[in-house]
N, C-alpha and C. Protein backbone atom coordinates (compact mmCIF):
# COMPACT_ATOMS: atom_id res chain seq x y z
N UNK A 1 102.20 86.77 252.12
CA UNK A 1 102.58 85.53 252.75
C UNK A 1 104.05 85.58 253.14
N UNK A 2 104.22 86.02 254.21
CA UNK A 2 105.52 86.08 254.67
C UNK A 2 106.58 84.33 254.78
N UNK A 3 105.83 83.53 254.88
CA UNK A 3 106.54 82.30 255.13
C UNK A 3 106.22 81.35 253.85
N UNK A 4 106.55 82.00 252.64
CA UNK A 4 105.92 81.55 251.24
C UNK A 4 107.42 80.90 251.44
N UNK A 5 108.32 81.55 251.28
CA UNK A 5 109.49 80.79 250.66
C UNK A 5 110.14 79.35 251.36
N UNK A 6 109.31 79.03 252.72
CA UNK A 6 109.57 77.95 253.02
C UNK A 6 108.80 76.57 253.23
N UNK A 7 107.82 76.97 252.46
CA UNK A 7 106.46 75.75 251.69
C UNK A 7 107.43 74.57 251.42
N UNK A 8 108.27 74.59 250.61
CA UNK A 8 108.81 73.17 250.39
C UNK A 8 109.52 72.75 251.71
N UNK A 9 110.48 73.24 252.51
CA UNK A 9 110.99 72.51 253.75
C UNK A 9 109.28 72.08 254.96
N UNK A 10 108.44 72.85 254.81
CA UNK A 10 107.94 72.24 255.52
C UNK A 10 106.75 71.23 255.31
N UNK A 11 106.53 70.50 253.63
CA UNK A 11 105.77 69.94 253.23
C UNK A 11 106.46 68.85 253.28
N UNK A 12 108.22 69.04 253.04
CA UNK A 12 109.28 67.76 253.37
C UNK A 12 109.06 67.13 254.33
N UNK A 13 108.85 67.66 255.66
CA UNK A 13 108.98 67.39 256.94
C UNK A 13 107.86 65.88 257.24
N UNK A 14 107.19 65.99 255.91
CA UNK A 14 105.73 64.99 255.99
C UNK A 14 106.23 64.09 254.63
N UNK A 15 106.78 64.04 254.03
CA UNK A 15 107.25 63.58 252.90
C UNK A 15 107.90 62.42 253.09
N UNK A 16 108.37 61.53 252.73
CA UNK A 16 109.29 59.93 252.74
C UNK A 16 109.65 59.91 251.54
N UNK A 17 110.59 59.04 250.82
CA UNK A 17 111.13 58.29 249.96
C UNK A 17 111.37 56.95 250.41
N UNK A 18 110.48 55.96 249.63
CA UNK A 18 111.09 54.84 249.75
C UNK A 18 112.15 54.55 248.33
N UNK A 19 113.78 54.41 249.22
CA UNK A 19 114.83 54.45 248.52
C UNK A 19 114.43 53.30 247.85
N UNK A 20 113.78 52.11 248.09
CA UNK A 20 114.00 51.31 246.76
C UNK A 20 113.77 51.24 245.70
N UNK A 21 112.79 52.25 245.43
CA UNK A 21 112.08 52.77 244.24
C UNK A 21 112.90 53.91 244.04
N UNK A 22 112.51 54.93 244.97
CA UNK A 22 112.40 56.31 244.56
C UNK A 22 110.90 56.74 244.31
N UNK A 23 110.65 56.54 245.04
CA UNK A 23 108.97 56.53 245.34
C UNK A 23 108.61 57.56 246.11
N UNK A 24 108.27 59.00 246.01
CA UNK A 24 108.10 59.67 246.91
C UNK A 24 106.70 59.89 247.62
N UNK A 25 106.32 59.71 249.09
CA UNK A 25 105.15 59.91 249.21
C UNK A 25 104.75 60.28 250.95
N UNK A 26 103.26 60.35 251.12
CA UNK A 26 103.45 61.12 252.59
C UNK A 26 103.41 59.93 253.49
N UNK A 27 103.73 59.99 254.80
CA UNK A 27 104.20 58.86 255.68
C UNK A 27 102.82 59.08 256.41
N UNK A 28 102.04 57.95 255.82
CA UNK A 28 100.97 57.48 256.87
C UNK A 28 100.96 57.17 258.07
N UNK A 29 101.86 56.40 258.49
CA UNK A 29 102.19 55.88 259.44
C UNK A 29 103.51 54.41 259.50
N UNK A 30 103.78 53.78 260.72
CA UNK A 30 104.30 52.97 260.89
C UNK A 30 103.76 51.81 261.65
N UNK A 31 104.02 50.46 261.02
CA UNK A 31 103.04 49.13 262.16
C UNK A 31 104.06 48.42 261.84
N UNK A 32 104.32 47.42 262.74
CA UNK A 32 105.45 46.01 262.60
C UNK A 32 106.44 46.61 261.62
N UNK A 33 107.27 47.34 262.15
CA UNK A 33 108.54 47.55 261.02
C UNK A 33 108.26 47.81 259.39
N UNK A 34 107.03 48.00 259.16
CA UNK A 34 106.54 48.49 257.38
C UNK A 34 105.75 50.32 258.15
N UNK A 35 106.41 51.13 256.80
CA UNK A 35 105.91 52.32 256.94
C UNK A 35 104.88 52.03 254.89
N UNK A 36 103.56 52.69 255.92
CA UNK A 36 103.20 53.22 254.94
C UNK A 36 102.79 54.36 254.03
N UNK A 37 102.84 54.24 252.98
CA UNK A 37 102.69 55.92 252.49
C UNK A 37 101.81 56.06 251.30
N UNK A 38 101.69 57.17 251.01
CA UNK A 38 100.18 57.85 250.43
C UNK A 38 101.24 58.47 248.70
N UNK A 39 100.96 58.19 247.83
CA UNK A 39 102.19 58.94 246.90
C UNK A 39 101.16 60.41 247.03
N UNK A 40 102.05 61.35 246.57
CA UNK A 40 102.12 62.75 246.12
C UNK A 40 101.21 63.02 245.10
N UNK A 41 100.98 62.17 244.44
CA UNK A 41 100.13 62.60 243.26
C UNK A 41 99.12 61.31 242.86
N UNK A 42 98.92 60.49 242.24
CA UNK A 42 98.10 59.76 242.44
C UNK A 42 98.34 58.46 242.27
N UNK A 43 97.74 57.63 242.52
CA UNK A 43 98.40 55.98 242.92
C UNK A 43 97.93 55.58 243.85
N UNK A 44 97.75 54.19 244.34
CA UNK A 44 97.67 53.55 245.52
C UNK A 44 98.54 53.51 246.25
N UNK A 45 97.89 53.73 247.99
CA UNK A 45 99.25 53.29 248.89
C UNK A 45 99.94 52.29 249.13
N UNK A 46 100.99 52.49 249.45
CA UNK A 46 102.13 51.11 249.08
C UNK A 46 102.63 51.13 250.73
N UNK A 47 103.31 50.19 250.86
CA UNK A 47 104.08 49.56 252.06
C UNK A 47 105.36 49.49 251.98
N UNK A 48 106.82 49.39 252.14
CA UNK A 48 108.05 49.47 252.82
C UNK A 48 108.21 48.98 253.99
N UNK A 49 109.43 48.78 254.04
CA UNK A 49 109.71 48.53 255.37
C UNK A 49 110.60 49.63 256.18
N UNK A 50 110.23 49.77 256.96
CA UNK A 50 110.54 50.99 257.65
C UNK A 50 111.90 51.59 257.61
N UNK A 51 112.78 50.36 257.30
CA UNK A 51 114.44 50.82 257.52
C UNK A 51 114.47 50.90 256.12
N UNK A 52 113.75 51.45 255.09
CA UNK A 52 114.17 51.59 253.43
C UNK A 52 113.31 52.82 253.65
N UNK A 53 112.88 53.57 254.21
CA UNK A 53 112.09 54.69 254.00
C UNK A 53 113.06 55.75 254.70
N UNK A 54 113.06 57.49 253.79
CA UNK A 54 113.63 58.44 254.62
C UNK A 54 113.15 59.79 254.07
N UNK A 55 113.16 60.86 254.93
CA UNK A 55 112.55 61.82 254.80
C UNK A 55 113.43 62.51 253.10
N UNK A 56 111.66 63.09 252.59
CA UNK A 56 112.38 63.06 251.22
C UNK A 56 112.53 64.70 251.59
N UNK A 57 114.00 65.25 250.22
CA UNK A 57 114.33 66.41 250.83
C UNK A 57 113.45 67.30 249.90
N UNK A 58 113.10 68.76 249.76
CA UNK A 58 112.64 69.93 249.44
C UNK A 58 112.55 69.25 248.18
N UNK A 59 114.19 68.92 247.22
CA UNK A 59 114.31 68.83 245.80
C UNK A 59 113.47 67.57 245.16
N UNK A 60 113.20 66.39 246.19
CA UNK A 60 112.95 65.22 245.80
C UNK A 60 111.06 66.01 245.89
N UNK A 61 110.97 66.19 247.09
CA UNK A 61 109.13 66.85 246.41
C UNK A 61 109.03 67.37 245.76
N UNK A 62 109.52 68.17 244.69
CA UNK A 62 109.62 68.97 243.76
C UNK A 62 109.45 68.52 242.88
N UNK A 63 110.43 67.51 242.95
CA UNK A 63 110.82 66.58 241.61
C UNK A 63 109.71 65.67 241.69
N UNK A 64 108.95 65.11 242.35
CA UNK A 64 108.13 64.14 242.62
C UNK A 64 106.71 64.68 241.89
N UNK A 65 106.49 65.89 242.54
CA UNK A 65 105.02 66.63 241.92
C UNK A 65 105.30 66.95 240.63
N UNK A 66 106.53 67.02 240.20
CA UNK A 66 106.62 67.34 238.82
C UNK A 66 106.43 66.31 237.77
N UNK A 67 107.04 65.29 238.17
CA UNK A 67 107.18 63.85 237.57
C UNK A 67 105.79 62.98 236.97
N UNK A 68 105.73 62.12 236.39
CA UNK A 68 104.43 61.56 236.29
C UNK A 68 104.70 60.15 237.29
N UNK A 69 103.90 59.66 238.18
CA UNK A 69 103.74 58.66 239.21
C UNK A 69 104.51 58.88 240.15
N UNK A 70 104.85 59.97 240.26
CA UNK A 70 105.66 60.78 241.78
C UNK A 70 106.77 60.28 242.13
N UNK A 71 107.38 59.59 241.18
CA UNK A 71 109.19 59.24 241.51
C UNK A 71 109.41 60.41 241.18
N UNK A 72 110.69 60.47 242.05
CA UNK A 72 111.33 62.02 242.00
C UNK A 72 112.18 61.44 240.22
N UNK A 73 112.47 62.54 240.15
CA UNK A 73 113.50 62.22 238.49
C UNK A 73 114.59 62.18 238.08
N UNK A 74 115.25 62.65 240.12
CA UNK A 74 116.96 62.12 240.16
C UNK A 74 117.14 60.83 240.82
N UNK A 75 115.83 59.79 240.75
CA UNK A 75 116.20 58.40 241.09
C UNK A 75 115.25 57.58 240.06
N UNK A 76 114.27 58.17 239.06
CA UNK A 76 113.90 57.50 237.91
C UNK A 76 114.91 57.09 236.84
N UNK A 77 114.58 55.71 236.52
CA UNK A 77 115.39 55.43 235.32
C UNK A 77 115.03 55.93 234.19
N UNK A 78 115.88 55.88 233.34
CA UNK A 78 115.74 56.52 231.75
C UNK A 78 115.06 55.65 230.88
N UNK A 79 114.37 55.73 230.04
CA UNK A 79 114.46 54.98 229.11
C UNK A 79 115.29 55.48 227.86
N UNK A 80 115.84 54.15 227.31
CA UNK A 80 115.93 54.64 226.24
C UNK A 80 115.32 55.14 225.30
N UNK A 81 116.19 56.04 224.18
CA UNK A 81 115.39 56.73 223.45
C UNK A 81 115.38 56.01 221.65
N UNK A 82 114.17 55.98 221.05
CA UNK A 82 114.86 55.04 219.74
C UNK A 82 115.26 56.37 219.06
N UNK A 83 116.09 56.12 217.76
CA UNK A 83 116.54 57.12 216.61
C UNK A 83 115.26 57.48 215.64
């Protein structure tokens, strides 16, 4: 597979983040200013509005398929941890 090493830039290219979450997922489409999207891994599709959505990069799909509910995990919050 000669074009192995660039699987993640071009799975990005289909990818979104809605920044208000950190929600990473594929861009269904766009109607009246809401984009909607499909998450990465499993979940129902959700809605945004189009000017809060942006192409998510290589690291954020990465981070997204890795994650559990496909927030990437450099915009998931922490929980705290007890002692």
């Amino acid at each position: 597979m000669p074009d192995a090493p660039n699987w993640r830039s071009r799975i990005s290219q289909r990818v979104f983040v809605d920044v208000r979450t950190g929600a990473v997922g594929y861009l269904l489409g766009e109607r009246d200013q809401e984009a909607a999207l499909w998450p990465l891994t499993s979940g129902q599709e959700w809605t945004a509005p189009a000017d809060q959505v942006r192409p998510a990069t290589p690291q954020e799909v990465a981070s997204a398929l890795a994650a559990p509910g496909g927030v990437s995990l450099s915009r998931a919050a922490v929980a705290p941890t007890r002692p």
